[in-house]
C-alpha atoms as a PDB file:
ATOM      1  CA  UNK A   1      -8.591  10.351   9.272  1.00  0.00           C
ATOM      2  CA  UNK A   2      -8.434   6.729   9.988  1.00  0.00           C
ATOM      3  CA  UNK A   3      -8.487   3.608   7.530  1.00  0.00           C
ATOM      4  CA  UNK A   4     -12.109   3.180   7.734  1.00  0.00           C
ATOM      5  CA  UNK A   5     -11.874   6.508   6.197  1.00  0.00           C
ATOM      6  CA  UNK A   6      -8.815   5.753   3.949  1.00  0.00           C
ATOM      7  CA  UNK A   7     -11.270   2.460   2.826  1.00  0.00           C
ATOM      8  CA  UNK A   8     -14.137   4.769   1.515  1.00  0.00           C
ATOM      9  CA  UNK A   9     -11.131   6.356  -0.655  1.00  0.00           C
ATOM     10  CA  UNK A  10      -9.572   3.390  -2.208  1.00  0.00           C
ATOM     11  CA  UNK A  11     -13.391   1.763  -2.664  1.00  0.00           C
ATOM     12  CA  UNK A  12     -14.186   5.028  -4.618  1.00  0.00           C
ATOM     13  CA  UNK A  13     -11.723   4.428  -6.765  1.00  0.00           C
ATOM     14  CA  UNK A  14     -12.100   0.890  -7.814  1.00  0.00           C
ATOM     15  CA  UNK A  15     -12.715   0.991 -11.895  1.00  0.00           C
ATOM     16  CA  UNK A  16     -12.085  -2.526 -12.677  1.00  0.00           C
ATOM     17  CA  UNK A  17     -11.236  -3.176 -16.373  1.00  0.00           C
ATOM     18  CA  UNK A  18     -10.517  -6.443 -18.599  1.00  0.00           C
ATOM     19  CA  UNK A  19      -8.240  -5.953 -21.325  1.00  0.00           C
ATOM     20  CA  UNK A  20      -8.533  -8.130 -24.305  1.00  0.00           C
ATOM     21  CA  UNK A  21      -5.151 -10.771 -22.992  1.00  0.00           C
ATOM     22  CA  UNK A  22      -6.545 -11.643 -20.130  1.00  0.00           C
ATOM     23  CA  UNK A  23      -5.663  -8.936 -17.420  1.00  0.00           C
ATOM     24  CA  UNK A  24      -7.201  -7.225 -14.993  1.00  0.00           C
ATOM     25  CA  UNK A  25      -6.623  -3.238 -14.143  1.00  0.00           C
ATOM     26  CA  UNK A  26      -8.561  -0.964 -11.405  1.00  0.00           C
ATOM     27  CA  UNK A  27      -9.708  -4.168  -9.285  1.00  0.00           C
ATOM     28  CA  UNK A  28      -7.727  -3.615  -6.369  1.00  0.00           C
ATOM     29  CA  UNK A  29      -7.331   0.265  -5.032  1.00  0.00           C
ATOM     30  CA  UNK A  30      -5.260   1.551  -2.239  1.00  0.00           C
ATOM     31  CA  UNK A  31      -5.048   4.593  -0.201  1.00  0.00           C
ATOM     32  CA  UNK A  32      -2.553   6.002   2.207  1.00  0.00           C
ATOM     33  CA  UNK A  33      -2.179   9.212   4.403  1.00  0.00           C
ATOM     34  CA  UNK A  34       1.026  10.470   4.687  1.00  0.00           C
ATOM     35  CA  UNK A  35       2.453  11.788   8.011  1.00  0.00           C
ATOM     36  CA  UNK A  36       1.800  15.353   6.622  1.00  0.00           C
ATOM     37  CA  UNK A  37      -1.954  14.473   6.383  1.00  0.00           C
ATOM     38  CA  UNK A  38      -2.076  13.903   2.692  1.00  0.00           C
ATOM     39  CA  UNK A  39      -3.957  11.145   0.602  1.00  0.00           C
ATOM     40  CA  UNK A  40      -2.775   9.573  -2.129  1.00  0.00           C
ATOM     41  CA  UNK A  41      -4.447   6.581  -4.048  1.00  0.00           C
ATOM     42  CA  UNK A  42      -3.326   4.133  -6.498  1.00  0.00           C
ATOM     43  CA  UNK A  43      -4.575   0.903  -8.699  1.00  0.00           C
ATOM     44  CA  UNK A  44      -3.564  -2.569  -9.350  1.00  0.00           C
ATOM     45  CA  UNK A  45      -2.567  -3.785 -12.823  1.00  0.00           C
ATOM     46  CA  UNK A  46      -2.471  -7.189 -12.856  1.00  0.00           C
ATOM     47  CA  UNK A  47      -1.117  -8.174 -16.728  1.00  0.00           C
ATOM     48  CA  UNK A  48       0.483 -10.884 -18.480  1.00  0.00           C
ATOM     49  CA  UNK A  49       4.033 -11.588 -18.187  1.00  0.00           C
ATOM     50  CA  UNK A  50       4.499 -10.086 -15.005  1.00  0.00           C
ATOM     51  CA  UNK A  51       4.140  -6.598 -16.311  1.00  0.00           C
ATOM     52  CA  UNK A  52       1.692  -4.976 -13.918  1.00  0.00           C
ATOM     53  CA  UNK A  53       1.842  -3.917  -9.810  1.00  0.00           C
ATOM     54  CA  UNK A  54      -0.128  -4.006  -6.941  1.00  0.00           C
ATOM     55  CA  UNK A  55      -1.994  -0.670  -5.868  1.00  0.00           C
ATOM     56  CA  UNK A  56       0.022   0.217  -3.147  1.00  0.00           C
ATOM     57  CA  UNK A  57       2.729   0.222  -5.457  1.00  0.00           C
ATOM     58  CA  UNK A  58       0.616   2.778  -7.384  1.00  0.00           C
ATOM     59  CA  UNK A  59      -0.313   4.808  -4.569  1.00  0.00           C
ATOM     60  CA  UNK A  60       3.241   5.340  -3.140  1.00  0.00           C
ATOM     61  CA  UNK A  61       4.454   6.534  -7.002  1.00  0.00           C
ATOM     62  CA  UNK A  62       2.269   9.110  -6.393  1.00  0.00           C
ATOM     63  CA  UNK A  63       2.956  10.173  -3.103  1.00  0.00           C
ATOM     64  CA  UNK A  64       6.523   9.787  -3.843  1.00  0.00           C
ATOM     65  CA  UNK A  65       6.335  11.936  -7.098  1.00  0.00           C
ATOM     66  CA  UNK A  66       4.887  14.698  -4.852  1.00  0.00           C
ATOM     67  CA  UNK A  67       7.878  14.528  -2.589  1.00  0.00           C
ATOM     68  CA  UNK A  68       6.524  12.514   0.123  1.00  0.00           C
ATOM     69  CA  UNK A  69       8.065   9.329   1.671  1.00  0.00           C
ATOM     70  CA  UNK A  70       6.514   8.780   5.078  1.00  0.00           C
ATOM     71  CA  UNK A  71       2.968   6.727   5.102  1.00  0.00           C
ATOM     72  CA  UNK A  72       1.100   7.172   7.988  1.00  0.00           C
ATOM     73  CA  UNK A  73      -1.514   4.491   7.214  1.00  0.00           C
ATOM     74  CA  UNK A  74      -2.620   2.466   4.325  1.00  0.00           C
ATOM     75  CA  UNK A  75      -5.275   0.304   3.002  1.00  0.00           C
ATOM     76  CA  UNK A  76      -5.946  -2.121  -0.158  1.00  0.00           C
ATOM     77  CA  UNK A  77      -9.316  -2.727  -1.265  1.00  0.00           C
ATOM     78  CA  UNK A  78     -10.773  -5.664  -3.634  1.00  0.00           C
ATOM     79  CA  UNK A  79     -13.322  -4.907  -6.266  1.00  0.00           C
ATOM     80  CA  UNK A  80     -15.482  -7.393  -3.907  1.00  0.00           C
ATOM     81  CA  UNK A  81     -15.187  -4.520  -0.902  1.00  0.00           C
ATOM     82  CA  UNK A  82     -12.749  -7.070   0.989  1.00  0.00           C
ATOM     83  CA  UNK A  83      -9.644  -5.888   2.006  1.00  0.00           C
ATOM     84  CA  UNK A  84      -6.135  -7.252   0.797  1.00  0.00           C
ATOM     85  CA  UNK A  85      -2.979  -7.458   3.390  1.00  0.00           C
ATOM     86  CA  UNK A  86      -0.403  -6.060   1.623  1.00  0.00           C
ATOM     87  CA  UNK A  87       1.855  -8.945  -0.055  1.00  0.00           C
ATOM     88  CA  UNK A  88       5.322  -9.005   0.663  1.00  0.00           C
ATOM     89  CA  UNK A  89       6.897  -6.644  -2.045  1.00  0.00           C
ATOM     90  CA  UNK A  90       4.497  -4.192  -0.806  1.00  0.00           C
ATOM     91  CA  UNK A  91       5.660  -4.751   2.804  1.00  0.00           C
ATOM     92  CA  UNK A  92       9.537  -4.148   1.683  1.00  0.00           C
ATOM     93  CA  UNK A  93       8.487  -1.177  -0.360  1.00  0.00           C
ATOM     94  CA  UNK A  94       6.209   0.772   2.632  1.00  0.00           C
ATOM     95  CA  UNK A  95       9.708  -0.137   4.696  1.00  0.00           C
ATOM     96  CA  UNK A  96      11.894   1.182   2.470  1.00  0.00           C
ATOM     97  CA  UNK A  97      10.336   4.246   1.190  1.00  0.00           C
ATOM     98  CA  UNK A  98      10.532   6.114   4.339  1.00  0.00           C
ATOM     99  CA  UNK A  99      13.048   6.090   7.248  1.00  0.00           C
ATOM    100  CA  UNK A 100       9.519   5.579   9.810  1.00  0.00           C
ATOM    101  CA  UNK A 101       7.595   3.539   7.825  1.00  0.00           C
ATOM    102  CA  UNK A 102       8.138   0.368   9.988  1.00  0.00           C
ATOM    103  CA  UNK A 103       5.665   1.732  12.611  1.00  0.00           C
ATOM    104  CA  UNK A 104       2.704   2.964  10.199  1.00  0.00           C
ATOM    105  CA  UNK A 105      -0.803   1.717  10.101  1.00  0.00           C
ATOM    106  CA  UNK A 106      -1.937  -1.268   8.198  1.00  0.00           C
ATOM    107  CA  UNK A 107      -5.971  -1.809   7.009  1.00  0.00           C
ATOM    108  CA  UNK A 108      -6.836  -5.089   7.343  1.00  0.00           C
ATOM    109  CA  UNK A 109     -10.421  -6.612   7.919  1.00  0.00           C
ATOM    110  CA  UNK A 110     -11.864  -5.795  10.831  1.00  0.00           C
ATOM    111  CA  UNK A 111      -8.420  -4.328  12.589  1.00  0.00           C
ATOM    112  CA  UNK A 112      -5.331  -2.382  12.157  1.00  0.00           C
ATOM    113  CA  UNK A 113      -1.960  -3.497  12.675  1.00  0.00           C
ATOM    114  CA  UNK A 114       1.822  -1.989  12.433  1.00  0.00           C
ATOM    115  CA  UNK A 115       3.893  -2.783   9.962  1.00  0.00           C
ATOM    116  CA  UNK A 116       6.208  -4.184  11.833  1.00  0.00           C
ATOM    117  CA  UNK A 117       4.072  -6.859  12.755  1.00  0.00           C
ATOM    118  CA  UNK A 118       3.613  -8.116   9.329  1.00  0.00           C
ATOM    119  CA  UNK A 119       7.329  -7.647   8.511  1.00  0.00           C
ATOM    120  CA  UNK A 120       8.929  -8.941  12.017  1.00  0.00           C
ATOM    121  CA  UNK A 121      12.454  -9.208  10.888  1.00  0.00           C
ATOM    122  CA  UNK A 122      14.292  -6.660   9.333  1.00  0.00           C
ATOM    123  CA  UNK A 123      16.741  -7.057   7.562  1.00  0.00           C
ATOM    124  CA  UNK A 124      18.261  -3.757   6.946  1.00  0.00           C
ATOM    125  CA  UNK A 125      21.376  -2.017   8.807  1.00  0.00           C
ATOM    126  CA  UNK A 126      19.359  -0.264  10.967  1.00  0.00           C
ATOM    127  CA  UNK A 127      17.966  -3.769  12.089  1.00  0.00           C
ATOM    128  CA  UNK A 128      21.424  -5.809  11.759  1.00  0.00           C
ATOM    129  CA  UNK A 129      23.350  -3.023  12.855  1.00  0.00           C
ATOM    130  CA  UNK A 130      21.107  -0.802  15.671  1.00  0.00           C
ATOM    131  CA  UNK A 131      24.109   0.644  16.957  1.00  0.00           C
ATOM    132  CA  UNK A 132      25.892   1.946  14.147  1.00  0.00           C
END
């Protein structure tokens, strides 16, 4: 399965809802395949205050809660069919989640990179220290 695949996953799960303070749930979806072969999927809450999380976020809770921690590739899709780079945080988090994240798959229009091109400089032990 590849992330044109994974894409036809996360779209399928888009289920964009306003709530009645101005935020936005279900508009962004994700979906991942673990190293084992398994898909997981997840959805953006985007709420006041700060409260909500993207959908990759989402979508590794669930993989981790079924004992999972290696991501194999990944995607985020907008309710508009485009598809989202992961931000930042969600860089860190695929990175730190599982000891070979650095070298999975990332979705992005038109192309697939590694994560370790959108997250060139480490800054963990293994990184700092590669020796120890």
């Amino acid at each position: 399965m590849d992330v044109d695949d994974l894409y036809g996953i996360a779209r399928e799960r888009l289920n964009t809802r306003t709530t009645s303070r101005e935020g936005k749930m279900g508009h962004v979806a994700a979906a991942l395949m673990t190293a084992e072969g398994n898909i997981y999927t997840g959805v953006a809450l985007d709420l006041p205050s700060s409260i909500g999380f993207c959908a990759e976020h989402s979508a590794i809770a669930a993989m981790v809660t079924a004992g999972e921690y290696d991501v194999a590739r990944i995607i985020a899709v907008h309710e508009d069919g485009s598809i989202l780079p992961p931000c930042g945080r969600c860089r860190e988090l695929i990175n730190q989640v599982g000891e070979d994240n650095y070298g999975c798959e990332i979705g992005l229009s038109g192309r697939t990179v590694r994560l370790e091109e959108l997250l060139p400089e480490r800054w963990d032990e293994k990184y700092l220290h590669p020796d120890v």
